[in-house]
Protein backbone atom coordinates (compact mmCIF):
# COMPACT_ATOMS: atom_id res chain seq x y z
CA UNK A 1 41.62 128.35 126.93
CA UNK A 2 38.34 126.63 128.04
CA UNK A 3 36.36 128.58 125.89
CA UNK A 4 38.70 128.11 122.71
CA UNK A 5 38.33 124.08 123.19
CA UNK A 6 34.46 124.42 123.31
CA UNK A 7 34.61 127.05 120.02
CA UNK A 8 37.11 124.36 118.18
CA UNK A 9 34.75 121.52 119.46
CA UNK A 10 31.50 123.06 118.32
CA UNK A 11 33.07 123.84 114.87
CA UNK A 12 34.40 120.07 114.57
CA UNK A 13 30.69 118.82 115.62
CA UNK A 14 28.98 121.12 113.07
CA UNK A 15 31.21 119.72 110.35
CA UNK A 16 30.98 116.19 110.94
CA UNK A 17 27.16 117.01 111.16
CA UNK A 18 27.42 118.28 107.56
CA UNK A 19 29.36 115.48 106.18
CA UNK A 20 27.18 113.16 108.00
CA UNK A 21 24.03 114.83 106.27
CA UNK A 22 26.15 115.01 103.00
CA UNK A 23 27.13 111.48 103.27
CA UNK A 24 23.33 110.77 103.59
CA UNK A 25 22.25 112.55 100.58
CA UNK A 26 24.83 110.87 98.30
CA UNK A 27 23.54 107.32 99.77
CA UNK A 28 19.85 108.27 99.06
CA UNK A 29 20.69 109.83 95.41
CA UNK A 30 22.64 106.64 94.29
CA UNK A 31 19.14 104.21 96.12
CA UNK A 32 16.97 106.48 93.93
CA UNK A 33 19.72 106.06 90.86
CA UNK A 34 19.61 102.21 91.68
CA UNK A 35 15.77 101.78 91.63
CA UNK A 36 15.46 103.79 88.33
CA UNK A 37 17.99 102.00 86.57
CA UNK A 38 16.33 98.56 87.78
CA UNK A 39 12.67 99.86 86.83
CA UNK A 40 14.12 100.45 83.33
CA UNK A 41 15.57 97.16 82.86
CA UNK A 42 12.34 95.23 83.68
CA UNK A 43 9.66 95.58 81.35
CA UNK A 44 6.41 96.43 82.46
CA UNK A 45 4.38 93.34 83.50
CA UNK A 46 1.46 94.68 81.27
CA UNK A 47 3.82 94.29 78.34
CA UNK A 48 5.00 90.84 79.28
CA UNK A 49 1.46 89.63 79.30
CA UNK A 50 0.41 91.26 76.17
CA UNK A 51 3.23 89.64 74.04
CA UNK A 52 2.38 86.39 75.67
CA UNK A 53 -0.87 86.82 74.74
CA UNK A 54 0.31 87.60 71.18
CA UNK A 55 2.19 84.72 70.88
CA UNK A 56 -0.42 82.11 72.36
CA UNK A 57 -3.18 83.99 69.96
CA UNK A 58 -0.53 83.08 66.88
CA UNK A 59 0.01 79.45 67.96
CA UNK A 60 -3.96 78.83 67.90
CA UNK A 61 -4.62 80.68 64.86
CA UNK A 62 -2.04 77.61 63.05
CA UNK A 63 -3.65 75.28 65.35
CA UNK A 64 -6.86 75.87 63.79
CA UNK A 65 -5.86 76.36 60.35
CA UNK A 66 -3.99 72.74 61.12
CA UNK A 67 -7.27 71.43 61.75
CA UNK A 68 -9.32 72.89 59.61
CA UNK A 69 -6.96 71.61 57.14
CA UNK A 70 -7.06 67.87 58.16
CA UNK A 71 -10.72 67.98 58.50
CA UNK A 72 -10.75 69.28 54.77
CA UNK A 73 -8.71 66.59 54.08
CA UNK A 74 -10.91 64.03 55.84
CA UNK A 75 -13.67 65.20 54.19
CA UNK A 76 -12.20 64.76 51.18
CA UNK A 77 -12.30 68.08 50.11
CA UNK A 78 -8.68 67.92 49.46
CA UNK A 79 -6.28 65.04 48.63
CA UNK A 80 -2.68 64.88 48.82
């Protein structure tokens, strides 16, 4: 009887070794799944900077025509 309680108790061990492993491999799959999903919604810092830098480069450009324009007008190159 001694040796059937050791046979059932091995076999018990070795399958809550396997779920334990498989338990494991589902928590690491759904991490990676997590961390792909988050590095899709953020947009790549690279990206960020270059439309900032598209937008600040627009705002000067009517800056500058702005002035230009009021120094025209100063100038009397133009009236109103």
């Amino acid at each position: 009887m001694g040796n059937a309680y050791v046979s059932v108790s091995l076999f018990h061990s070795a399958i809550n070794k396997e779920n334990e492993a498989e338990r494991e491999r589902v928590r690491v799959a759904e991490q990676e799944k997590a961390e792909v999903q988050v590095a899709a919604a953020v947009p790549p810092i690279a990206a960020v900077e270059e439309e900032q830098f598209r937008k600040h480069q627009h705002a000067l450009k009517v800056m500058m025509r702005q002035v230009a324009i009021t120094q025209a007008y100063h100038n009397g190159l133009i009236s109103s």
